[in-house]
Each structure stands twice: as C-alpha cells, then as structure tokens.
N, C-alpha and C. Protein backbone atom coordinates (compact mmCIF):
# COMPACT_ATOMS: atom_id res chain seq x y z
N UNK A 1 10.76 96.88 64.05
CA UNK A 1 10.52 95.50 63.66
C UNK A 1 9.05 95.27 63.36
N UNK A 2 8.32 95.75 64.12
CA UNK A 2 6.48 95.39 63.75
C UNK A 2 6.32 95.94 62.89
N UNK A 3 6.83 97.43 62.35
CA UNK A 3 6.47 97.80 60.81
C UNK A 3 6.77 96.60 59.88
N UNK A 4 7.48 95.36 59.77
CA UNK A 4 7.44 94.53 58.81
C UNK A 4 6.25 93.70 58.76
N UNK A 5 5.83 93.49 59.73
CA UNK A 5 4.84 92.35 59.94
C UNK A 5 3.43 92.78 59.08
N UNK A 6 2.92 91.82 58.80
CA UNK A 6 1.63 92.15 57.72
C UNK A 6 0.65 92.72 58.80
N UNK A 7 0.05 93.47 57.80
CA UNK A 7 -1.49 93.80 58.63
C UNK A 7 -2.23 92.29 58.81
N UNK A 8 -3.41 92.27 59.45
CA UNK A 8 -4.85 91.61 59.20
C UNK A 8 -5.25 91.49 57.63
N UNK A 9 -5.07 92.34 56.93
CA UNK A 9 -5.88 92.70 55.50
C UNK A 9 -5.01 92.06 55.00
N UNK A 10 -3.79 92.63 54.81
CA UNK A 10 -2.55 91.68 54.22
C UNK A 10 -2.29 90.10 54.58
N UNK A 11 -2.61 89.63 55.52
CA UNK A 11 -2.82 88.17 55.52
C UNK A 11 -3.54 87.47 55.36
N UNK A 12 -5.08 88.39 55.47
CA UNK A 12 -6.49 88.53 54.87
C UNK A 12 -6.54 87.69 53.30
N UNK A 13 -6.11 88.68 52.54
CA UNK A 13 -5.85 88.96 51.31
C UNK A 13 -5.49 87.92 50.69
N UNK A 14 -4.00 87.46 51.45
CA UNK A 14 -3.27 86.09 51.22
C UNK A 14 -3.76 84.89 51.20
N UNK A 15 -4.44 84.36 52.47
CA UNK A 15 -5.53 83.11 52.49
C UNK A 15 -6.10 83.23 51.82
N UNK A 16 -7.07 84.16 51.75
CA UNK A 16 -8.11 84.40 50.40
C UNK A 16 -7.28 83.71 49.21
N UNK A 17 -6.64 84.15 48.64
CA UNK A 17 -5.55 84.37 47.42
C UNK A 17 -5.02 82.32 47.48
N UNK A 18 -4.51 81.95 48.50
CA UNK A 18 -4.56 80.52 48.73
C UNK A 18 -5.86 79.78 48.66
N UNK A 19 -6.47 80.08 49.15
CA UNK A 19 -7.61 79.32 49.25
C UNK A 19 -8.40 78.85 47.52
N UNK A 20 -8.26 80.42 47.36
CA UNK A 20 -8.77 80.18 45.65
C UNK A 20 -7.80 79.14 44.73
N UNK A 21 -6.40 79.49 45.14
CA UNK A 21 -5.68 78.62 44.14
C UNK A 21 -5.99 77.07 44.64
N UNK A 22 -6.36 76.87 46.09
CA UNK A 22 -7.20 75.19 46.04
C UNK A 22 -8.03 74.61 45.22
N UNK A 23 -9.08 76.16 45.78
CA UNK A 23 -10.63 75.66 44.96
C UNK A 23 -10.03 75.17 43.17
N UNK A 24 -8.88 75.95 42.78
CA UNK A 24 -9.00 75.81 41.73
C UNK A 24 -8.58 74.48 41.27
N UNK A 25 -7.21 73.91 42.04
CA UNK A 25 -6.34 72.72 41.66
C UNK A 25 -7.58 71.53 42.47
N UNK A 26 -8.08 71.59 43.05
CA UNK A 26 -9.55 70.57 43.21
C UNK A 26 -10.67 70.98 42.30
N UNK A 27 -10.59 71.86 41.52
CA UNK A 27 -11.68 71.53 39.87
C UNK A 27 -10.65 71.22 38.95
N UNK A 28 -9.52 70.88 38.94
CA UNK A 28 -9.08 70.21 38.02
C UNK A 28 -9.26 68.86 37.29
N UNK A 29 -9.54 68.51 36.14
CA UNK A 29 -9.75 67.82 35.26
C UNK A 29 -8.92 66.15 35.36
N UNK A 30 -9.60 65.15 35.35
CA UNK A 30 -8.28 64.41 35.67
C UNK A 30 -8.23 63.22 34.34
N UNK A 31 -7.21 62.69 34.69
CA UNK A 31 -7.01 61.42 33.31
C UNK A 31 -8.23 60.89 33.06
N UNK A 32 -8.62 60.24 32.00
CA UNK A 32 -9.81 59.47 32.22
C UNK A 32 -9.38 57.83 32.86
N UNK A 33 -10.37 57.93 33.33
CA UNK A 33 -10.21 57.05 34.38
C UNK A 33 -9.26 56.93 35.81
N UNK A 34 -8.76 58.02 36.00
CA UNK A 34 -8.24 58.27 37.23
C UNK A 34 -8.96 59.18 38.23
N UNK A 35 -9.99 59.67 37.90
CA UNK A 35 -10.62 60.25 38.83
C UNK A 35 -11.03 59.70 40.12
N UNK A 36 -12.07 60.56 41.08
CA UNK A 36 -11.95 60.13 42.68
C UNK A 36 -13.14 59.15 42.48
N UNK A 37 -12.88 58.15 42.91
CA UNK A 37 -13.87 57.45 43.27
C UNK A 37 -15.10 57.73 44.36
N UNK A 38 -16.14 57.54 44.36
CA UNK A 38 -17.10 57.51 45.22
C UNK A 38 -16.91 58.13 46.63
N UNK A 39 -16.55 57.34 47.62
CA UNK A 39 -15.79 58.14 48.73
C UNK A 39 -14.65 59.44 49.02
N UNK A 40 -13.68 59.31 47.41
CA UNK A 40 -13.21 60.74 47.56
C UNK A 40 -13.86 61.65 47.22
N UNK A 41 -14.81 61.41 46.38
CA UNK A 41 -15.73 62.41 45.42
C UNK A 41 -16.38 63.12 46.81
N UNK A 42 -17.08 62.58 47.35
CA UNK A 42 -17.60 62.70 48.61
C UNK A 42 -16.72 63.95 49.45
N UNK A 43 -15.50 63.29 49.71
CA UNK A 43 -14.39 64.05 50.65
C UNK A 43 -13.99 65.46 49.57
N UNK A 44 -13.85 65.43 48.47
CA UNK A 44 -13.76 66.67 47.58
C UNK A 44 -14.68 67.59 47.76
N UNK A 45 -16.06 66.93 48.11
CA UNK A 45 -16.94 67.97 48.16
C UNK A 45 -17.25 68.80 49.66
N UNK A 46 -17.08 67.99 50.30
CA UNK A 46 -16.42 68.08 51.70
C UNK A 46 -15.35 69.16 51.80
N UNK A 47 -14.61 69.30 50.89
CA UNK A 47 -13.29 69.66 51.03
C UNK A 47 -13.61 71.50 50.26
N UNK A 48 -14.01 71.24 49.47
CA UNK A 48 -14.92 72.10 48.72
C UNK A 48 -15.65 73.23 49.62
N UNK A 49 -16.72 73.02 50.48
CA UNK A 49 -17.09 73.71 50.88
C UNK A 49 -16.61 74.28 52.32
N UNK A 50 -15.51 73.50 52.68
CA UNK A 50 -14.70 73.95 53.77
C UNK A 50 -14.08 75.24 53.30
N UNK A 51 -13.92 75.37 52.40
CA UNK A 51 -12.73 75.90 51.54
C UNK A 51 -14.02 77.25 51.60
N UNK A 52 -15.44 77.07 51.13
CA UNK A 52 -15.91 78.61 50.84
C UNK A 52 -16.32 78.93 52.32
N UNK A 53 -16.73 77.77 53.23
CA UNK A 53 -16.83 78.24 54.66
C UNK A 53 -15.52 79.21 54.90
N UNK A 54 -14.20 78.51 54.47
CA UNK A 54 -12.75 79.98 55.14
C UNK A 54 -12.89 80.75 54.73
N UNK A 55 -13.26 80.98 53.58
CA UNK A 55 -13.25 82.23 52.96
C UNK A 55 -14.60 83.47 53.29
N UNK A 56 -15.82 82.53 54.07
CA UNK A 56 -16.75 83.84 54.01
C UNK A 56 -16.35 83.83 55.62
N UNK A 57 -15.81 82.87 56.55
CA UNK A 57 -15.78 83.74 58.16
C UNK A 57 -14.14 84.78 57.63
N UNK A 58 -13.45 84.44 56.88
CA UNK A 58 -12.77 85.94 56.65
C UNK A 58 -12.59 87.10 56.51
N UNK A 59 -14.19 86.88 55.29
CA UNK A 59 -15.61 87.87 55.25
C UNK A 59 -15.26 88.31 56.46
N UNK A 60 -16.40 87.45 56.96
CA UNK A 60 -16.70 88.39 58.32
C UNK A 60 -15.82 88.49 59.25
N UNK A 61 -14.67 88.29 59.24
CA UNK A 61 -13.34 88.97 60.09
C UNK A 61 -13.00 90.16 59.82
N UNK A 62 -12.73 90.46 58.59
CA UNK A 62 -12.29 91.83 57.76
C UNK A 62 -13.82 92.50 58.36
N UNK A 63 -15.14 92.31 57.70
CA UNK A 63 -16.00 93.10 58.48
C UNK A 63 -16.56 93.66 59.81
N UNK A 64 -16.33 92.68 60.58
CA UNK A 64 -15.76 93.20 62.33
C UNK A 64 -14.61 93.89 62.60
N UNK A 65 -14.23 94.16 61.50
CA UNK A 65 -12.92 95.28 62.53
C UNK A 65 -13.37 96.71 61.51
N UNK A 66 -14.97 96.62 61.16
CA UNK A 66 -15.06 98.02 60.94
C UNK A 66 -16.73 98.46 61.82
C-alpha cells in the first residue's frame, strides 16, 4: 500500500505546479471596469506574494532533505 503514496518530490512538484496555475489566474486581465478596487488590489498583492513565499520554503524543503 505505501508504494502508492507520493514521494515528498511528487507532492513537491504538485503544489509547485498549483501554486503557479494561481499566480497565473490572479494576473489575469479583467473586464474593463470590473477590476479590484483599491482594497482588493491591496489583498491581490498580498495574495501574490504569499503565493512566492510557498513556493521558495518548498525550495527549501526539497533542499533539506539533501
């Protein structure tokens, strides 16, 4: 049964792989005039760099286990 289960790298891989498809659907383009106003703009960017914070302590997860 544990041979099915993903490695570290393999779930690694995956978040990574999620995370990017965020970053991407939050640079998306929006109607004119429907964009975030002031306070979401704010929380996007917020949201934004949460997003490259997961991705570099992943970094350094994958690099502690060598």
């Amino acid at each position: 049964m544990a041979e099915n289960l993903p490695t570290f790298e393999d779930m690694r891989s995956r978040a990574f792989a999620l995370l990017g498809d965020v970053e991407d659907e939050l640079r998306s383009d929006w109607r004119p005039g429907a964009g975030p106003n002031g306070e979401q703009a704010d929380a996007l960017r917020d949201a934004r760099r949460a997003i490259r914070d997961a991705k570099a302590a992943l970094d350094r997860a994958a690099r502690a286990g060598y």
